[in-house]
Protein backbone atom coordinates (compact mmCIF):
# COMPACT_ATOMS: atom_id res chain seq x y z
CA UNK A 1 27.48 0.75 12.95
CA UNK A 2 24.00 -0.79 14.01
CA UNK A 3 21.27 -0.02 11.91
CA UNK A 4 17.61 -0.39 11.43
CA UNK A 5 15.15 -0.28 8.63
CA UNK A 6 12.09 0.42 8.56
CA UNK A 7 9.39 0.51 5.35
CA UNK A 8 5.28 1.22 5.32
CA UNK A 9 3.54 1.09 2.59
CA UNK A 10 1.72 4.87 2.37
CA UNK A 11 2.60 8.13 3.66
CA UNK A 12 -0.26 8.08 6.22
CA UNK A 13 0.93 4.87 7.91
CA UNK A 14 3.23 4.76 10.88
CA UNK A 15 6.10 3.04 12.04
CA UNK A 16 5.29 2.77 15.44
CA UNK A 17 4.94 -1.23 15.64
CA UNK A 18 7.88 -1.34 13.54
CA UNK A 19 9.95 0.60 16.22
CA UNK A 20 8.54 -0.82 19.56
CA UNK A 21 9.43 -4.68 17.99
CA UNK A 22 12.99 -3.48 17.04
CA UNK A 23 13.28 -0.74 20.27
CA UNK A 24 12.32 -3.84 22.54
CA UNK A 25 15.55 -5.70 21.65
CA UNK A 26 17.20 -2.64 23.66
CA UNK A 27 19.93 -2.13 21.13
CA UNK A 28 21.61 0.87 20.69
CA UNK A 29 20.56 1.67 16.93
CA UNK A 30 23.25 4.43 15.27
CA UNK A 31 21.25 5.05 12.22
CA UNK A 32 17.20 4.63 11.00
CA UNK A 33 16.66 4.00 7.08
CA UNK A 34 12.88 4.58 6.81
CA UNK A 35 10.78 4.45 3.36
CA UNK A 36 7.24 5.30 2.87
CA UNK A 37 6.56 3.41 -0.36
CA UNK A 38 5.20 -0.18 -1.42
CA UNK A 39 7.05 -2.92 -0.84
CA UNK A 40 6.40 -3.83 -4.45
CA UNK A 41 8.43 -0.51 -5.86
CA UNK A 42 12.14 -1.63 -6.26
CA UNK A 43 13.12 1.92 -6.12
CA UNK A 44 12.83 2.63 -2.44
CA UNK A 45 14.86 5.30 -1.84
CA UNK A 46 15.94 4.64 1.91
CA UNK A 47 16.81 1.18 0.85
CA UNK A 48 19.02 1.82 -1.79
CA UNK A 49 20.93 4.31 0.36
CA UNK A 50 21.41 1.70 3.18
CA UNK A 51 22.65 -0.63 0.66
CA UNK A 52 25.12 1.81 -0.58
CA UNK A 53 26.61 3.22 3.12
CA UNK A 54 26.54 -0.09 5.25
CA UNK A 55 29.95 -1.79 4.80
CA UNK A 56 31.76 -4.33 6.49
CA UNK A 57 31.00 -4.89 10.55
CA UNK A 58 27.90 -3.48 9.84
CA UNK A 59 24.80 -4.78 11.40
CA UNK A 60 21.14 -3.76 10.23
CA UNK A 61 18.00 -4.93 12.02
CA UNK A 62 14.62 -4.95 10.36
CA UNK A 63 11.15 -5.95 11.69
CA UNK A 64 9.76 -8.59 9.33
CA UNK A 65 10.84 -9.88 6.14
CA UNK A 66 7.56 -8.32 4.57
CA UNK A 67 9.38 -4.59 5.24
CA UNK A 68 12.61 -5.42 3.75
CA UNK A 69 11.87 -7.56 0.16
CA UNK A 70 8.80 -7.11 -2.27
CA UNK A 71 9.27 -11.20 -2.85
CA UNK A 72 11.47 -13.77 -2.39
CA UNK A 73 13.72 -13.04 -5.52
CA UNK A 74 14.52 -9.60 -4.14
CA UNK A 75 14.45 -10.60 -0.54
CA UNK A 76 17.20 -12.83 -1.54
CA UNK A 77 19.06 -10.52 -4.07
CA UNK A 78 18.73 -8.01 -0.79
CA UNK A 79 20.14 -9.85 1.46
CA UNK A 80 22.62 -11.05 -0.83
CA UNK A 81 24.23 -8.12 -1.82
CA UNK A 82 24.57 -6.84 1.91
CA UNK A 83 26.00 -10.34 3.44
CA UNK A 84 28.47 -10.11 0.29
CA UNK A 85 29.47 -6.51 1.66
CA UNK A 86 30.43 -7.80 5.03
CA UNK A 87 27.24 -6.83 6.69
CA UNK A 88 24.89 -8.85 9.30
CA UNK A 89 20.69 -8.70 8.79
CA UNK A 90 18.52 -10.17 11.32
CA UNK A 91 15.18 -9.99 10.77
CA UNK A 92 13.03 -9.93 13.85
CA UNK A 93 10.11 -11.56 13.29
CA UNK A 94 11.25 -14.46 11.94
CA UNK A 95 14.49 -15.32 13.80
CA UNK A 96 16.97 -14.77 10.17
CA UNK A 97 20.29 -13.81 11.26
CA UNK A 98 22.60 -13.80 8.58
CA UNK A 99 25.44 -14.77 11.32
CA UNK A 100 24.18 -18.43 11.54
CA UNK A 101 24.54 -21.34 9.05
CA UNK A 102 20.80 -21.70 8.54
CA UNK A 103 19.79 -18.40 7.31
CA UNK A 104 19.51 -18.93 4.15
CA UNK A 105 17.01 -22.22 4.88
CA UNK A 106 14.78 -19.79 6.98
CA UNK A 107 15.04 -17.41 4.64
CA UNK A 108 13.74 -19.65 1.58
CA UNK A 109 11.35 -20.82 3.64
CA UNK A 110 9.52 -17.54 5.29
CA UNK A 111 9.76 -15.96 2.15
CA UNK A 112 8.25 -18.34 0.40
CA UNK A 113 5.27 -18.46 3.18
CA UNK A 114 4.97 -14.42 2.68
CA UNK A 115 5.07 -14.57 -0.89
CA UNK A 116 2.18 -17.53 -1.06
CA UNK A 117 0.48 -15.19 0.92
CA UNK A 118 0.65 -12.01 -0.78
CA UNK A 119 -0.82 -13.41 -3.75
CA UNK A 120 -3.28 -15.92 -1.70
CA UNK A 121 -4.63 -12.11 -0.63
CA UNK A 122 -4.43 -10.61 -4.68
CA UNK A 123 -6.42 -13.39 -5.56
CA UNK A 124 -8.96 -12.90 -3.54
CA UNK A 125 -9.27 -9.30 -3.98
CA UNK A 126 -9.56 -9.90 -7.90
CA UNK A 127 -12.04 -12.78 -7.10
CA UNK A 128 -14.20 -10.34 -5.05
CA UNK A 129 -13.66 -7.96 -7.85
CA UNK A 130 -15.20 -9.34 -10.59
CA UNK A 131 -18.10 -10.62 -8.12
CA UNK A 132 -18.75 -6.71 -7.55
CA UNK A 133 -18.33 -6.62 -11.44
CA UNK A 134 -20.85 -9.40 -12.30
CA UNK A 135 -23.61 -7.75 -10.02
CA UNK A 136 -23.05 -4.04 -11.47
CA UNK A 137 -23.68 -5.71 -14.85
CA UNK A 138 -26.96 -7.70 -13.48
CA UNK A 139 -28.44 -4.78 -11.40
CA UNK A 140 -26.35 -1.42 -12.40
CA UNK A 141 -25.59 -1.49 -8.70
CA UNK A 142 -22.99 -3.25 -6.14
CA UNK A 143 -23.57 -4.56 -2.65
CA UNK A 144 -21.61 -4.57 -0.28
CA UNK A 145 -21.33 -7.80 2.76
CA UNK A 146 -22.94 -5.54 4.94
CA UNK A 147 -25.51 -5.24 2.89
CA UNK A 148 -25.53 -1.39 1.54
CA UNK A 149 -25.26 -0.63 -2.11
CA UNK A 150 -23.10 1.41 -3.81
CA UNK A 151 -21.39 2.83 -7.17
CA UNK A 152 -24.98 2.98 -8.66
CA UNK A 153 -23.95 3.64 -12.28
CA UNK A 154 -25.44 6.59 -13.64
CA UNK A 155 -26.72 6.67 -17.23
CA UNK A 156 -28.93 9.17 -17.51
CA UNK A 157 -29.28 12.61 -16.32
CA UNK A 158 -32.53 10.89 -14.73
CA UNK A 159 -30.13 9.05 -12.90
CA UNK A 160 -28.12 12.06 -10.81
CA UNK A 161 -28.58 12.48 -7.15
CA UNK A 162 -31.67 14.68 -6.41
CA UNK A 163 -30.16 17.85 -5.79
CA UNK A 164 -27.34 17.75 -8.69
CA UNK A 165 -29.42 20.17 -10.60
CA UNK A 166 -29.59 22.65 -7.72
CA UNK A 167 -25.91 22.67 -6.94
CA UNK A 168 -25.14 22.76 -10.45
CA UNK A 169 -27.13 26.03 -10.93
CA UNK A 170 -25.81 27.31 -8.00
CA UNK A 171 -21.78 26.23 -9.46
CA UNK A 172 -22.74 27.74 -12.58
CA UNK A 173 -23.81 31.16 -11.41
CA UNK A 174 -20.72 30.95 -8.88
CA UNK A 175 -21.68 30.97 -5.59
CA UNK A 176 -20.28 27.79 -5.58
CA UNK A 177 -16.70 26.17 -6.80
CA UNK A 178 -17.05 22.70 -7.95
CA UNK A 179 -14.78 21.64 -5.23
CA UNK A 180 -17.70 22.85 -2.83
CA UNK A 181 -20.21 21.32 -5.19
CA UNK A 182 -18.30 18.11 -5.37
CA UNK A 183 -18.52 17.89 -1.41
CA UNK A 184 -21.94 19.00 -0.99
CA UNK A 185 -22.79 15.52 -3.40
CA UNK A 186 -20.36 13.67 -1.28
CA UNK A 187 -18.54 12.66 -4.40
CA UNK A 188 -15.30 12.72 -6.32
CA UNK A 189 -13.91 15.48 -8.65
CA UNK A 190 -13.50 13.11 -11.04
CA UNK A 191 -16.89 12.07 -10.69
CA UNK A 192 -18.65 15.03 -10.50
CA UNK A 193 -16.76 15.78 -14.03
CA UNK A 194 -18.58 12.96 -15.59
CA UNK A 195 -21.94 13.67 -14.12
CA UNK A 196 -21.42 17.24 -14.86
CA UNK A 197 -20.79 16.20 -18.75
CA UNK A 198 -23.61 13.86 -18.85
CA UNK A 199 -26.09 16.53 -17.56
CA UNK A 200 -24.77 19.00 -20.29
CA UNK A 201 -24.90 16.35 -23.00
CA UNK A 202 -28.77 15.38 -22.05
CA UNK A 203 -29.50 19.15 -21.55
């Protein structure tokens, strides 16, 4: 059996580049495993039941080594535990093929790249983080690169958008739902809790 796996990491996203890379090879696939879950979940359902029906003779194809292992440890334990069931992997992207004697050198050393990566990208998003942090706490505000500000933090019922008070009446005496009101703000439900709580607190 030839197989191919495929992983993205939301429900919204699609497969599509996924399947052209793997469709371009013009192989004959007999069975798709496909998860919709991040790659750093080790239960991915799809995965697990690939692991479990592949056996020996077996052949499964995946796109990039970033689809198939959340890091290098489990890349490796991955791969491991199919190659020791008598199965082939080739990954696309980066030319692994479990069927030649240098696999597991490519394999240490992509992974490694990827992983580097991954958390090259995590730092950076925490170091941007607490930037946006250290400005809220300096101006009660954050700004954005392009320039616009957001999340101003509201502290007072001084502080709620203009027409809170009208919409709130309006919730109040029902001809609105809070799921209306919460649109009609252009906020959150979760944030028109709080600012509903605050304005009943400084009422």
């Amino acid at each position: 059996m030839i197989a191919k796996y495929l992983r993205v990491s939301t429900i919204k996203q699609e497969q599509t580049r996924q399947q052209y890379q793997l469709d371009k090879l013009g192989i004959k696939f007999n069975k798709i495993y496909e998860d919709k879950i991040t790659g750093s979940t080790k239960d991915r359902p799809a995965l697990s039941q690939m692991i479990l029906e592949l056996s020996e003779g077996d052949t499964v194809y995946c796109e990039s080594i970033s689809r198939l292992g959340r890091d290098l440890k489990d890349l490796i334990d991955i791969i491991d535990t199919l190659v020791k069931k008598g199965v082939r992997v080739v990954i696309v992207k980066e030319g692994i093929d479990t069927n030649s004697s240098t696999y597991k050198l490519l394999l240490a050393i992509f992974g490694g790249v990827a992983e580097m990566e991954r958390e090259t990208i995590q730092e950076r998003t925490q170091q941007s983080i607490n930037a946006l942090k250290e400005t809220r706490e300096e101006t009660g505000e954050i700004k954005t690169k392009s320039g616009k500000w957001f999340g101003r933090e509201i502290k007072t019922k001084n502080d709620l958008p203009k027409d809170f008070e009208k919409y709130y009446n309006k919730m109040i005496n029902k001809e609105i739902s809070k799921v209306e009101m919460a649109k009609l703000l252009g906020c959150g439900r979760a944030t028109l809790y709080r600012w509903i709580k605050l304005y009943q607190d400084r009422t």
